[in-house]
C-alpha atoms as a PDB file:
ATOM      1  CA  UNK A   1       5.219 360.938 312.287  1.00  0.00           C
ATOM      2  CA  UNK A   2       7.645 360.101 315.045  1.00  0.00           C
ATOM      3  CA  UNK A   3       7.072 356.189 313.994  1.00  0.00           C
ATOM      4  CA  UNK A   4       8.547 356.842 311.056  1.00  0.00           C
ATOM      5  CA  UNK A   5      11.129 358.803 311.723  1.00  0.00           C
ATOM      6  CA  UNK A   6      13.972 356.037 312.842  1.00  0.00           C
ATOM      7  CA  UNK A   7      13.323 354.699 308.989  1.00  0.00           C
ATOM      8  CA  UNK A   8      13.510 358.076 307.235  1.00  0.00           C
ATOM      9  CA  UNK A   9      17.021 358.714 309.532  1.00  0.00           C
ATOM     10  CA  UNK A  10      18.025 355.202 308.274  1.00  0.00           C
ATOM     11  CA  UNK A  11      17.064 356.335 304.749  1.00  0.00           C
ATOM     12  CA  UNK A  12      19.359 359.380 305.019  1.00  0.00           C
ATOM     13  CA  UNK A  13      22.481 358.033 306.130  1.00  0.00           C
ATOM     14  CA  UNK A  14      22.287 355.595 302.883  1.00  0.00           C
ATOM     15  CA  UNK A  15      22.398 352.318 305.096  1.00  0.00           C
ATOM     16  CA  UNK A  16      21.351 349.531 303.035  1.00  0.00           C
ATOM     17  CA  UNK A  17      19.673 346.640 304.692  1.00  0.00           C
ATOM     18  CA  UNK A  18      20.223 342.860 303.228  1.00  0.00           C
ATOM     19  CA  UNK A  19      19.181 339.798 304.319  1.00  0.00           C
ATOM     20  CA  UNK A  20      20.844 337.646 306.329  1.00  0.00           C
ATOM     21  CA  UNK A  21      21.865 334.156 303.774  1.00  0.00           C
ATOM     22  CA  UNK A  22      23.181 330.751 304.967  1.00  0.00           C
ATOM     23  CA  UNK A  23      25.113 328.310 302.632  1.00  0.00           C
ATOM     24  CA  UNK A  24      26.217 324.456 303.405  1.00  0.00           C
ATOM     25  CA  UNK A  25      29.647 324.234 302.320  1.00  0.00           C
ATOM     26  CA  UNK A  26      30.958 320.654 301.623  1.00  0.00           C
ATOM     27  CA  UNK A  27      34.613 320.374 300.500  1.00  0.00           C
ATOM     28  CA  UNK A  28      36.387 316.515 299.815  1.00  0.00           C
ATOM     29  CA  UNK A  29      39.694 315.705 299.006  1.00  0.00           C
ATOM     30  CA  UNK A  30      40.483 312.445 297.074  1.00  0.00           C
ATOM     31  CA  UNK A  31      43.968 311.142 296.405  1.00  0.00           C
ATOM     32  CA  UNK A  32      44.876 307.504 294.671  1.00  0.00           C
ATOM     33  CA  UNK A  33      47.121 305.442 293.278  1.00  0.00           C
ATOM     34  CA  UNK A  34      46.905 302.772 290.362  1.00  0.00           C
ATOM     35  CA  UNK A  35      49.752 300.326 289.285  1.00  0.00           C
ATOM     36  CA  UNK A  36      49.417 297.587 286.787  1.00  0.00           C
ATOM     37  CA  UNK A  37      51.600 294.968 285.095  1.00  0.00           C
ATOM     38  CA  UNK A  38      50.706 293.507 282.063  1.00  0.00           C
ATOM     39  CA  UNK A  39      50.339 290.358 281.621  1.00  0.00           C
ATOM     40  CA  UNK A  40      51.523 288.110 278.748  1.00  0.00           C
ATOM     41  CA  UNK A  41      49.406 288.027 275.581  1.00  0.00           C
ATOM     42  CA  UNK A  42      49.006 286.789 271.763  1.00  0.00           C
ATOM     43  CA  UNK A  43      46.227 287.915 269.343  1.00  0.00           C
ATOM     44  CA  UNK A  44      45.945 286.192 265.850  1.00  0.00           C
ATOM     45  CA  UNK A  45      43.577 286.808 263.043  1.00  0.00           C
ATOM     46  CA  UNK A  46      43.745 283.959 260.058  1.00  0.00           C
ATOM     47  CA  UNK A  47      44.023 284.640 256.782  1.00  0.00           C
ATOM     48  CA  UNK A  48      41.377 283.320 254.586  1.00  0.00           C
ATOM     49  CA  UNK A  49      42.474 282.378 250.780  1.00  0.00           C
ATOM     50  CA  UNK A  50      40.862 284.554 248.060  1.00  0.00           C
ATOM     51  CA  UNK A  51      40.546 283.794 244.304  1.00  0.00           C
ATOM     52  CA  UNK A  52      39.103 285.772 241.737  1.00  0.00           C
ATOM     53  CA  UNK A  53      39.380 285.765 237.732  1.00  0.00           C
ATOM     54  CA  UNK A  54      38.106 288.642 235.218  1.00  0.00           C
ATOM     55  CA  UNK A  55      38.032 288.315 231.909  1.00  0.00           C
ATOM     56  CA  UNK A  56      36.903 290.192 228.707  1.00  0.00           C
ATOM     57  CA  UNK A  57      36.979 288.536 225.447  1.00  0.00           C
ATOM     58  CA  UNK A  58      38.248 285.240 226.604  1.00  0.00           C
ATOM     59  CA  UNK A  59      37.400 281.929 227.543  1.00  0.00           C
ATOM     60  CA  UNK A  60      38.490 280.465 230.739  1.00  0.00           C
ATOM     61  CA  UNK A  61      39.184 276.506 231.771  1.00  0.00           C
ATOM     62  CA  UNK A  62      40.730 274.371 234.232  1.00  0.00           C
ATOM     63  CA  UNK A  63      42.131 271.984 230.997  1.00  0.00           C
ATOM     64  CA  UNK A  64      39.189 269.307 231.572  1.00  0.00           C
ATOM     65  CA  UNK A  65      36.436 271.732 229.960  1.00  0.00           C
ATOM     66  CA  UNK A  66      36.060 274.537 228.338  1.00  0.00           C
ATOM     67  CA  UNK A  67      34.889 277.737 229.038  1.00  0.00           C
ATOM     68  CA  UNK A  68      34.570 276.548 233.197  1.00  0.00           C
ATOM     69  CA  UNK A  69      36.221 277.708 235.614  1.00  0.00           C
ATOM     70  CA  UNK A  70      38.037 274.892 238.647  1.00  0.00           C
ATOM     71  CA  UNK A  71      36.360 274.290 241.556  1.00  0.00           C
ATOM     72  CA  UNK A  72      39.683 273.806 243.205  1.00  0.00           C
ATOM     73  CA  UNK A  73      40.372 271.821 246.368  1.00  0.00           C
ATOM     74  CA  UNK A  74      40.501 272.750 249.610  1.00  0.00           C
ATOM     75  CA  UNK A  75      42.832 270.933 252.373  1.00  0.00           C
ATOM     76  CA  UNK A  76      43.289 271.553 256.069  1.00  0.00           C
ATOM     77  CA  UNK A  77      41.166 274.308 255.274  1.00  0.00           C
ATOM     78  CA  UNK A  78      42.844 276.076 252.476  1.00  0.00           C
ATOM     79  CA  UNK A  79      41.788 276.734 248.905  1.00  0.00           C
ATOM     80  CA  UNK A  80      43.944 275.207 246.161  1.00  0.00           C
ATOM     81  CA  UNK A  81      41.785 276.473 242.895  1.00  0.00           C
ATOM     82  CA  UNK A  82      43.946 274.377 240.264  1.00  0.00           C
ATOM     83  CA  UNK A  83      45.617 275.655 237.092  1.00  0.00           C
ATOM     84  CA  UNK A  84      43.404 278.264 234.808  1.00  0.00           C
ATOM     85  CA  UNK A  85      44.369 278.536 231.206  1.00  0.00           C
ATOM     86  CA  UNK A  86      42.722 281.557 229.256  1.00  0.00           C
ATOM     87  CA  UNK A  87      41.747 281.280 225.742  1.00  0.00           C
ATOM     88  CA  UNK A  88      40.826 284.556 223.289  1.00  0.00           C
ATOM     89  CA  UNK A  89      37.469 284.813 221.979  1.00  0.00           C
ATOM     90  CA  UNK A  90      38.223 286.184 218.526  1.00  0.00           C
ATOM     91  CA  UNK A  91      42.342 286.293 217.640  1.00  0.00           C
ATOM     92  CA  UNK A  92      43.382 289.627 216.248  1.00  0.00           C
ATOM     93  CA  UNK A  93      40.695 290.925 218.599  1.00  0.00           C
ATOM     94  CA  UNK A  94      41.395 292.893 222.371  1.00  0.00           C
ATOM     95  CA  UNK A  95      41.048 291.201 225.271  1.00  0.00           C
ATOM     96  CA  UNK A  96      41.680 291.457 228.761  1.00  0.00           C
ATOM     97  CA  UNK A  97      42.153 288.415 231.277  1.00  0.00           C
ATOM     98  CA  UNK A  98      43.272 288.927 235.362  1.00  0.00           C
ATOM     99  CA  UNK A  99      44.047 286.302 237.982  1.00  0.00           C
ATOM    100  CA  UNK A 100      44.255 286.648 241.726  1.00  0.00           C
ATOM    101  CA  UNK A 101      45.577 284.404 244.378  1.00  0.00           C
ATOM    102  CA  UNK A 102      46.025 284.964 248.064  1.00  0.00           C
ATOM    103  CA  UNK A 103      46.851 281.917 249.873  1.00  0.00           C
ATOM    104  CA  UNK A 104      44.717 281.207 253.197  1.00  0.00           C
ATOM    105  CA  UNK A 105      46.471 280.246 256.540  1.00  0.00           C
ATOM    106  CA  UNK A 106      46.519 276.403 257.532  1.00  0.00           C
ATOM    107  CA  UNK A 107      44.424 275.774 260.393  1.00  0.00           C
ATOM    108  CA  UNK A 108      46.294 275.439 263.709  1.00  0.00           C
ATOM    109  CA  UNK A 109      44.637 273.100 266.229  1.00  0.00           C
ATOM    110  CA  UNK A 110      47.601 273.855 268.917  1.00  0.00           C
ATOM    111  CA  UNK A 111      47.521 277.029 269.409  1.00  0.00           C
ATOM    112  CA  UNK A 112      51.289 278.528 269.963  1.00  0.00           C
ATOM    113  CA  UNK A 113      52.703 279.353 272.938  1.00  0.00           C
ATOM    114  CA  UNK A 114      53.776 283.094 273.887  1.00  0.00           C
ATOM    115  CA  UNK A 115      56.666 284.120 271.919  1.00  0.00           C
ATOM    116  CA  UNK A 116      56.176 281.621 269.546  1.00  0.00           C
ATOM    117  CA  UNK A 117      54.936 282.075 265.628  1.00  0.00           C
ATOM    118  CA  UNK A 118      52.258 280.730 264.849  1.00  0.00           C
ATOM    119  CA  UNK A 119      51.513 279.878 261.383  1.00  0.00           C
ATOM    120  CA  UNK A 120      48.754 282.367 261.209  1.00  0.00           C
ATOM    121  CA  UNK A 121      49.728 285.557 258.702  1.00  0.00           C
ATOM    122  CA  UNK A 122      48.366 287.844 261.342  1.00  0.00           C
ATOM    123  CA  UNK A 123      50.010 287.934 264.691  1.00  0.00           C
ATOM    124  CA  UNK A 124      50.553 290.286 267.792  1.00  0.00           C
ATOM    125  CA  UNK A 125      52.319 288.372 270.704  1.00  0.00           C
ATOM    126  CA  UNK A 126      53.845 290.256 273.784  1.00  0.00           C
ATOM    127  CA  UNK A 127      55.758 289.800 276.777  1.00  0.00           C
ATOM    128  CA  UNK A 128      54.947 290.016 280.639  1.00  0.00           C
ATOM    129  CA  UNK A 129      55.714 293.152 281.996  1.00  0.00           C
ATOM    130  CA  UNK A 130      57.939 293.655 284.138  1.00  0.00           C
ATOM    131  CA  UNK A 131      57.588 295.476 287.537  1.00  0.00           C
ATOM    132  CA  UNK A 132      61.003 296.620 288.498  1.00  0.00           C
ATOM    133  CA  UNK A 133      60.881 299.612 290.815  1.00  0.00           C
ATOM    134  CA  UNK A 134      57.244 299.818 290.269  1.00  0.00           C
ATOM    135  CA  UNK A 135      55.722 301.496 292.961  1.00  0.00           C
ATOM    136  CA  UNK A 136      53.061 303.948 294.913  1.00  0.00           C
ATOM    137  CA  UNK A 137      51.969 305.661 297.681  1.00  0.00           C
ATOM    138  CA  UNK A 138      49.379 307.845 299.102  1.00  0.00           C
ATOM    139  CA  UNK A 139      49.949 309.581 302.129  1.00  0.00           C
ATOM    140  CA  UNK A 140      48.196 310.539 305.376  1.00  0.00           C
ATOM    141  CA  UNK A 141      48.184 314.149 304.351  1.00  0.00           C
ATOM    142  CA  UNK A 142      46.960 313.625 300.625  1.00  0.00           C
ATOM    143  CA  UNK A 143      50.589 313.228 299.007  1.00  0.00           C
ATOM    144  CA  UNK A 144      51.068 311.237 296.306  1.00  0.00           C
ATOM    145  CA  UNK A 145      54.182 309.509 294.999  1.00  0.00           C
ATOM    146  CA  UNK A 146      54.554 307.106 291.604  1.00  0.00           C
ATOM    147  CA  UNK A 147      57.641 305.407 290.723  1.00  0.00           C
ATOM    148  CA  UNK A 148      57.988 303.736 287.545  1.00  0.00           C
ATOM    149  CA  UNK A 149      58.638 300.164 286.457  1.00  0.00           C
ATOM    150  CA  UNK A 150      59.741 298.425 283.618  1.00  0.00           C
ATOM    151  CA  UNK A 151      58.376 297.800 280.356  1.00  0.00           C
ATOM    152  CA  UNK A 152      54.819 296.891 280.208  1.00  0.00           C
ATOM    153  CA  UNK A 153      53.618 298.652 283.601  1.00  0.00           C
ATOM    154  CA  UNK A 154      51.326 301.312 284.363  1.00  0.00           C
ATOM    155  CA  UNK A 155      51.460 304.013 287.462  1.00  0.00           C
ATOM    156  CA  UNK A 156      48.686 306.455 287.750  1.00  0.00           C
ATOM    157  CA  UNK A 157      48.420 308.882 290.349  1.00  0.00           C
ATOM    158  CA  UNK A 158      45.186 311.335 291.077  1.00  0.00           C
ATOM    159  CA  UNK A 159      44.673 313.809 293.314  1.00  0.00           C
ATOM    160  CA  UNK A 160      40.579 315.152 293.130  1.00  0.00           C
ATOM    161  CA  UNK A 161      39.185 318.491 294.898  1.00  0.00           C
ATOM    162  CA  UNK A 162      35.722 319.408 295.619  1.00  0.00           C
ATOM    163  CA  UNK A 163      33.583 321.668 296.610  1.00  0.00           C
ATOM    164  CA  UNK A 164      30.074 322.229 296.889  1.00  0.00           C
ATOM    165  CA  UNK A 165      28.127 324.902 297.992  1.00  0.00           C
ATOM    166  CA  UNK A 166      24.081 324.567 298.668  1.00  0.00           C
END
């Protein structure tokens, strides 16, 4: 009885016993700075012609044949599809005749320089940026400081935290 009686004294005074834990804690502190300038640039899609004809209750002809549609020509890479005359089916009677013509962009062998138009119908051209006061800096202790340049520039600053525990 005496063997247990340090236990049963523990038990009465409400002491709780835990056990003892260990943790690794790792903690890292990032800080950077990114600065870009743009440089120049000029995107271009060409246009490609389109034709199309629909017709309901009419005949259709290029005024060599009837009832045909032209061919066309095509030159430096565009479509040219001639003159189309319509002709109704039964007079007195409805009809219905559409025409559609979107004309292609020339090839351009060249190539235009920036800030130039090219003689494609789809065209993004810009300018190189400019840096100006464009600046930053990271220091010793972590701080971070981003000035900002002129058009076309980019300053980024980040400042990352953290912490793991194992």
């Amino acid at each position: 009885m005496q063997r247990f009686l340090p236990f049963v004294i523990l038990l009465m005074t409400g002491a709780v016993v835990t056990p003892v834990a260990k943790a690794d804690i790792t903690s890292r502190m990032t800080s950077s700075v990114q600065l870009s300038v743009n440089a120049a640039a000029t995107q271009m899609s060409r246009i490609g012609s389109s034709f199309s004809i629909t017709g309901n209750n009419v005949d259709t002809t290029d005024g060599t044949t009837a009832s045909t549609i032209s061919a066309g020509t095509i030159t430096s890479g565009v479509y040219n599809p001639g003159t189309i005359a319509a002709t109704q089916d039964d007079p007195g009677e409805s009809f219905s005749f559409t025409q559609a013509f979107t004309q292609g962009d020339t090839i351009d062998t060249t190539g235009p320089d920036i800030g130039d138009v090219s003689p494609y119908g789809s065209q993004l051209s810009t300018a190189t940026g400019v840096a100006g006061s464009l600046a930053g800096t990271v220091t010793s202790q972590g701080a971070l400081t981003v000035t900002a340049g002129g058009a076309g520039t980019s300053a980024t600053g980040q400042f990352v935290t953290e912490l793991q525990i194992n």
